[in-house]
Protein backbone atom coordinates (compact mmCIF):
# COMPACT_ATOMS: atom_id res chain seq x y z
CA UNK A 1 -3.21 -4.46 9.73
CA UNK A 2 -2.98 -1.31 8.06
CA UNK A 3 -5.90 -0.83 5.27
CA UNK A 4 -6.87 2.26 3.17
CA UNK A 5 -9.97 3.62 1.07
CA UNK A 6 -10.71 5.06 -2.28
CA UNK A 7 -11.76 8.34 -0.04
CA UNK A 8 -8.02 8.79 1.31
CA UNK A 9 -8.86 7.33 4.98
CA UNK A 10 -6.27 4.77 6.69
CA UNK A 11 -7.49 2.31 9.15
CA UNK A 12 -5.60 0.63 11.67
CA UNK A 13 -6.84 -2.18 12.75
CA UNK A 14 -6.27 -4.33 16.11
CA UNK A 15 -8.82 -7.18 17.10
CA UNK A 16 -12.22 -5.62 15.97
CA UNK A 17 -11.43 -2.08 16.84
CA UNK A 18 -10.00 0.00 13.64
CA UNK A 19 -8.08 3.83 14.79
CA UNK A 20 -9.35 5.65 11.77
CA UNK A 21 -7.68 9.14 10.37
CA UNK A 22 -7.04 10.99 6.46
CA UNK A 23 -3.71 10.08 4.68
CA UNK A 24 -1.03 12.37 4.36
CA UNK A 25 -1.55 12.50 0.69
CA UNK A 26 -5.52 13.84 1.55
CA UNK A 27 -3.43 16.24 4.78
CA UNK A 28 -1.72 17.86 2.08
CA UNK A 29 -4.12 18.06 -0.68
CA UNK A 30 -6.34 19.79 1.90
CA UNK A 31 -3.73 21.95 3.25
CA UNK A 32 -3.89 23.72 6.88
CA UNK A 33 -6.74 22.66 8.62
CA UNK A 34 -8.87 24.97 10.86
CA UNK A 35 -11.15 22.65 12.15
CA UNK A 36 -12.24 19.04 12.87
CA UNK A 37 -15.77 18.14 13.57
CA UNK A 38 -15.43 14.74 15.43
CA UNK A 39 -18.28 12.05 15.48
CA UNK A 40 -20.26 11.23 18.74
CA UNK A 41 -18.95 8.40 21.14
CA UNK A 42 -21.67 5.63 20.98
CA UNK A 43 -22.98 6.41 17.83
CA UNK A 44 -23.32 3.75 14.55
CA UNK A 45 -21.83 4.19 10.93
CA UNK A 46 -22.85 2.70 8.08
CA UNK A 47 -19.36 2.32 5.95
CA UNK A 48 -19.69 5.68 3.22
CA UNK A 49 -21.61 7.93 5.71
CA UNK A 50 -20.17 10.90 6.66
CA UNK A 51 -18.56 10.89 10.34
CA UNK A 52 -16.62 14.36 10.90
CA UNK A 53 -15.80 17.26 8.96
CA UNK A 54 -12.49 18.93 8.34
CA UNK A 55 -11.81 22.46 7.25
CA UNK A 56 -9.28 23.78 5.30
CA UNK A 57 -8.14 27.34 4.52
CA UNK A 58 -8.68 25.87 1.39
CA UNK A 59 -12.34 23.96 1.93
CA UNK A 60 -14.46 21.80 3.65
CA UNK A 61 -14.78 18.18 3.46
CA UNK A 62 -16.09 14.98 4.84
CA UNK A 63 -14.05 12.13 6.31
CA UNK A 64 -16.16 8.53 5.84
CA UNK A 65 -16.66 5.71 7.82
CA UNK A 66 -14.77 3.49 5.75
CA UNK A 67 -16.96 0.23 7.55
CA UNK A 68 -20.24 -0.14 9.64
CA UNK A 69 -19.62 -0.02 13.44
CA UNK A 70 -19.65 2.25 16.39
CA UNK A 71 -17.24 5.10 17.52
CA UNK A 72 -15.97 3.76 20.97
CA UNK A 73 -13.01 6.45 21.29
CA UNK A 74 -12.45 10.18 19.35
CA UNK A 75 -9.29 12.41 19.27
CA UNK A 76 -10.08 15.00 21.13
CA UNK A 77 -6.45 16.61 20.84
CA UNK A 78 -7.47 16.90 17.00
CA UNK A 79 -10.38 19.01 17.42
CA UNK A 80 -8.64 21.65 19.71
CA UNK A 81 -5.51 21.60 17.25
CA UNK A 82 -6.39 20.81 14.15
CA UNK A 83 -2.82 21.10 12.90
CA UNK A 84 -1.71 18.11 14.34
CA UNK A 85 -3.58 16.43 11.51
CA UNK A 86 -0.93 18.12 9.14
CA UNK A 87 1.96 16.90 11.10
CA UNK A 88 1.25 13.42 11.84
CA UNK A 89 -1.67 12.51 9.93
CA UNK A 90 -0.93 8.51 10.75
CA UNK A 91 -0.26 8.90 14.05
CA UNK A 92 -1.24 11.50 16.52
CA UNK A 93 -3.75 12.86 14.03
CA UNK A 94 -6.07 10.08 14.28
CA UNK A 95 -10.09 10.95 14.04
CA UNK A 96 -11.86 8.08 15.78
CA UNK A 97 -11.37 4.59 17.07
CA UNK A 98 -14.42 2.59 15.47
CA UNK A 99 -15.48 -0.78 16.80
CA UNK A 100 -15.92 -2.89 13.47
CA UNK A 101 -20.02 -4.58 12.59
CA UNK A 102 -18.00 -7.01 10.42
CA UNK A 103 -13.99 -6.99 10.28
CA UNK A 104 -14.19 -9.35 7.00
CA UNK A 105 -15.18 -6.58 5.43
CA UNK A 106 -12.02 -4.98 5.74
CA UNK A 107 -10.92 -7.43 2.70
CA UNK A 108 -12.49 -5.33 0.57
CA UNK A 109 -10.25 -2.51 0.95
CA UNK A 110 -6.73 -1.43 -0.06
CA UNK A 111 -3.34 -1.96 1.25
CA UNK A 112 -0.62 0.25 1.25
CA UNK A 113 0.57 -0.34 -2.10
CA UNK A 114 -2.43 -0.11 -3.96
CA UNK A 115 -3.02 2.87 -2.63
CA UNK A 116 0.21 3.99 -3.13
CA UNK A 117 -0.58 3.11 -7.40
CA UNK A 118 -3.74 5.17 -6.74
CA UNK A 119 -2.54 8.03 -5.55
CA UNK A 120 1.08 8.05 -7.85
């Protein structure tokens, strides 16, 4: 199940565990990025609070956790090339892999279409 938020995150999500990244329409708004900041293994998000940083030639900015739950798993390959975020931004440029509090609260978000009509 592929689900998106207002914030330009994707979240893929398999049993309770969601692989969490930015959308190639925030990749390219951003530009080349410089560096990741990646979250902690182990440690709990509330959904909205701020779980790594990018940076940009252009700027900084925050990626949310789009749901409560835990980081079980981070990209390391992102954070030692943060380019790969700009090639592959739903794939091999994945930030964390988040162990969900409460997957029914995926509902709430979008799916590829509507975000597609946000973003168009």
């Amino acid at each position: 199940m592929l689900k998106f938020t207002e914030e330009h995150e994707w979240l893929k999500i398999e049993g309770d565990v969601a692989t969490v990244g930015i959308t190639a329409h925030a990749a390219e708004q951003l530009g080349d990025l410089v560096y990741v900041e990646l979250p902690a293994v182990g440690a709990s998000f509330s959904k909205n609070d701020n779980a790594a940083t990018v940076e940009s030639v252009k700027a900084a900015s925050d990626v949310y956790c789009p749901l409560d739950g835990e980081i079980v798993a981070v990209n390391e390959a992102i954070a030692a090339d943060p380019a790969l975020v700009n090639s592959d931004p739903q794939g091999a440029g994945w930030f964390f892999k988040l162990k969900l509090a409460n997957l029914s609260d995926a509902d709430g978000l979008m799916d590829e279409d509507a975000y597609n009509r946000m973003i168009a």
